[in-house]
N, C-alpha and C. Protein backbone atom coordinates (compact mmCIF):
# COMPACT_ATOMS: atom_id res chain seq x y z
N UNK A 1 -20.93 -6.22 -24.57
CA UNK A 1 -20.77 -5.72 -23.23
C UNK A 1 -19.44 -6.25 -22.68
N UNK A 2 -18.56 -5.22 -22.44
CA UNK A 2 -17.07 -5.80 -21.96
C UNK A 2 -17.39 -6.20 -19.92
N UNK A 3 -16.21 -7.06 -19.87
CA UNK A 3 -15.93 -7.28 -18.42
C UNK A 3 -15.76 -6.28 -17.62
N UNK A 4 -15.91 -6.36 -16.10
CA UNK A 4 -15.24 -5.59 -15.65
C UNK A 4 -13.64 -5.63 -15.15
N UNK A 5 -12.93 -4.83 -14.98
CA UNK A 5 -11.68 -5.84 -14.87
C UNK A 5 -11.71 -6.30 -12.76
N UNK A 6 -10.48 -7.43 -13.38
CA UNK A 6 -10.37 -7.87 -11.91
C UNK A 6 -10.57 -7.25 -10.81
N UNK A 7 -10.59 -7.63 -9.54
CA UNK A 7 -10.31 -6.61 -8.30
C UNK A 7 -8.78 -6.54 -8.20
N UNK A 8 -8.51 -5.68 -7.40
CA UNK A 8 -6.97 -5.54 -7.32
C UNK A 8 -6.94 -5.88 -5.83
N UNK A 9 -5.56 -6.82 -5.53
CA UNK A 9 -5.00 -7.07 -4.22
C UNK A 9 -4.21 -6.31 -3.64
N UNK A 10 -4.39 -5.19 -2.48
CA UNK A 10 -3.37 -4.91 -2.15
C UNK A 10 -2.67 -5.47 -0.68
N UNK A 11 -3.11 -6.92 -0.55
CA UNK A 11 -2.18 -7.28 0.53
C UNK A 11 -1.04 -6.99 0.66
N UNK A 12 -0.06 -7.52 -0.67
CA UNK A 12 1.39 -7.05 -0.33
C UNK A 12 2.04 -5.91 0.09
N UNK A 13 1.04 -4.71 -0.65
CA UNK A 13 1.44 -3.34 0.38
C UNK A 13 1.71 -3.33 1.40
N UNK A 14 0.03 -3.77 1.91
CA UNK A 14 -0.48 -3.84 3.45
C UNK A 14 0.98 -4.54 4.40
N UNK A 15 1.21 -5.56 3.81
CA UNK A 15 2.00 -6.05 4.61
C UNK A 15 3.79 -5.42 4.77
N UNK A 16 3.57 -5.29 3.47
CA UNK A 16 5.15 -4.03 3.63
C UNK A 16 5.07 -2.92 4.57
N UNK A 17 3.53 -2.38 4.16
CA UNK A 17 3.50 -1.03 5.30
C UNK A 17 3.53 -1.41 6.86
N UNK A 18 2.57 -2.64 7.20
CA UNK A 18 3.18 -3.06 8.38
C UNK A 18 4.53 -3.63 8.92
N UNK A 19 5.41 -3.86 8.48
CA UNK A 19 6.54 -4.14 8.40
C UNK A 19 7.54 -3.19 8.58
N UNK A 20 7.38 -2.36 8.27
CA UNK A 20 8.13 -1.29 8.17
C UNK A 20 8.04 -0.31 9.09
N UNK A 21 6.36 0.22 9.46
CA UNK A 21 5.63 0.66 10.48
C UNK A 21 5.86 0.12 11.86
N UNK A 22 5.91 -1.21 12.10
CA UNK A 22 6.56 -1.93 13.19
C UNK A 22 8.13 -2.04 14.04
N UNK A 23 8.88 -1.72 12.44
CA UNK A 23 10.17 -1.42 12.83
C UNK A 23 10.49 -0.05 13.17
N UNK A 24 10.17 0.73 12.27
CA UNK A 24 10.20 2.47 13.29
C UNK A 24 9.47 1.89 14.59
N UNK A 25 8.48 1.89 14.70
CA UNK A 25 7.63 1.70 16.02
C UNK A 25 9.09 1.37 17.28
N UNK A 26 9.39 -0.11 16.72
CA UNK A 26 10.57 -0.32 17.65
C UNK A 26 11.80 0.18 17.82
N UNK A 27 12.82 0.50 16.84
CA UNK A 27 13.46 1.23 16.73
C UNK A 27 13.34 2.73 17.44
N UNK A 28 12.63 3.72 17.06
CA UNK A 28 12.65 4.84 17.78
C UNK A 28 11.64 4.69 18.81
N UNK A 29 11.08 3.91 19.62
CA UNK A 29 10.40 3.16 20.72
C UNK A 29 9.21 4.57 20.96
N UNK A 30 8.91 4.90 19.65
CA UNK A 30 7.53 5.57 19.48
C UNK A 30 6.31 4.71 18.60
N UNK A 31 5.82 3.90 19.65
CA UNK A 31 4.61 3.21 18.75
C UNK A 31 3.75 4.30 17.82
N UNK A 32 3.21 5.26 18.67
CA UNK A 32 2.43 5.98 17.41
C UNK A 32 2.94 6.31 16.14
N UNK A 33 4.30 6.86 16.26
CA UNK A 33 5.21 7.49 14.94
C UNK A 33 5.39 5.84 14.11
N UNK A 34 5.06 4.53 14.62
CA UNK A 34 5.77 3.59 13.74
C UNK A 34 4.20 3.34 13.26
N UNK A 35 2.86 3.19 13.81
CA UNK A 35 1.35 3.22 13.59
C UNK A 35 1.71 4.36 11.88
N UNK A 36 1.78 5.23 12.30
CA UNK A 36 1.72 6.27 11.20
C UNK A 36 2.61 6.45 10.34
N UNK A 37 3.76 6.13 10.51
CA UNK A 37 4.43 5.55 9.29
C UNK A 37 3.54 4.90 8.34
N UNK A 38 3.11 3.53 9.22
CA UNK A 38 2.46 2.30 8.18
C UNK A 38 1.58 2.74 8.15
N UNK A 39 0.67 3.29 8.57
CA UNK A 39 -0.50 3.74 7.83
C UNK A 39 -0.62 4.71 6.41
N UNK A 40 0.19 5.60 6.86
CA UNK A 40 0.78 6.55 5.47
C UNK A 40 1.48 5.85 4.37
N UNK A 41 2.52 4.92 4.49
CA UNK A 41 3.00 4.01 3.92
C UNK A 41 1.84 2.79 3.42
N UNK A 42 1.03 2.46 3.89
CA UNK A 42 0.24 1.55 3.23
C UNK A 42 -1.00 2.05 2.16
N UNK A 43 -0.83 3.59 2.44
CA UNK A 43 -2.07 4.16 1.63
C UNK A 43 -1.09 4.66 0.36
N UNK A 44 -0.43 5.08 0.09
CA UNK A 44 0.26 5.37 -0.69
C UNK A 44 1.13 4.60 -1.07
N UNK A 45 1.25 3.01 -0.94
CA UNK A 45 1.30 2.32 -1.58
C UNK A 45 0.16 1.73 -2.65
N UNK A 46 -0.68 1.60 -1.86
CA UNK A 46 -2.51 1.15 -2.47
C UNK A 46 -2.39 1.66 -3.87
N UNK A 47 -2.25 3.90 -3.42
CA UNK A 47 -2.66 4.44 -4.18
C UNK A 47 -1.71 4.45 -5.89
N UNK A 48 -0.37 4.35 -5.60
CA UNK A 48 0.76 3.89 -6.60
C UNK A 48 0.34 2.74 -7.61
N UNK A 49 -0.17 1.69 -6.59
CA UNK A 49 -0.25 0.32 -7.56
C UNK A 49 -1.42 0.53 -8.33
N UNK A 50 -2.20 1.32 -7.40
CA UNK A 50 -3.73 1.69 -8.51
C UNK A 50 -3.28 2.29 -9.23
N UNK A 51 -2.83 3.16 -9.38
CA UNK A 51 -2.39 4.44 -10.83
C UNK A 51 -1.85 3.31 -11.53
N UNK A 52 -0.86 2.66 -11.50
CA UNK A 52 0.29 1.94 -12.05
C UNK A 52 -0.41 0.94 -12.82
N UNK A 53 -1.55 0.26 -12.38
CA UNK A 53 -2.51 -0.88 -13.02
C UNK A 53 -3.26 0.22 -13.68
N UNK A 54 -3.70 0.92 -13.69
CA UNK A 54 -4.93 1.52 -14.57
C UNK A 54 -3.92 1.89 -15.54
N UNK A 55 -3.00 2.77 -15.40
CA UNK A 55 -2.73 3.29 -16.67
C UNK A 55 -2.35 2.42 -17.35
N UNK A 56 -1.80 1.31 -16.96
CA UNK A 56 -0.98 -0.27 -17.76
C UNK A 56 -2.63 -0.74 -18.37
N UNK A 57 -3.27 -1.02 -17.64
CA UNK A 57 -4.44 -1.13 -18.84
C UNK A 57 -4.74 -0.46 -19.31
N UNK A 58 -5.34 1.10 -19.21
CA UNK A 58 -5.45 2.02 -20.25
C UNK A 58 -4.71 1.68 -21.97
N UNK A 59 -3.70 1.79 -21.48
CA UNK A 59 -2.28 1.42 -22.43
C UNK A 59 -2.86 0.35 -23.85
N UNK A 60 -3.60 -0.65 -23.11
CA UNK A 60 -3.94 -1.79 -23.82
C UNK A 60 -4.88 -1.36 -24.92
């Protein structure tokens, strides 16, 4: 019976997407448009690193 594999972290996304999301926010002094940046930006980061880890284990 094999393992399951690890959980995956995606803090570092999270925190890029807020980061980034915060600075549009301020910059074009539209909080919602900088909210939705990072939100879009943090999910499609998630979703990248997941593909990117599965297929790298697949691989194995």
């Amino acid at each position: 019976m094999s393992t399951p594999p690890p959980q995956l972290s995606h803090t570092t996304e999270i925190v890029i997407a807020t980061v980034v999301g915060a600075v549009v926010g301020v910059l074009s002094g539209n909080y919602l448009l900088g909210g939705i940046v990072g939100i879009v930006l943090g999910i499609g980061l998630s979703v990248a690193k997941t593909l990117y880890v599965d297929r790298k284990r697949r691989r194995r």
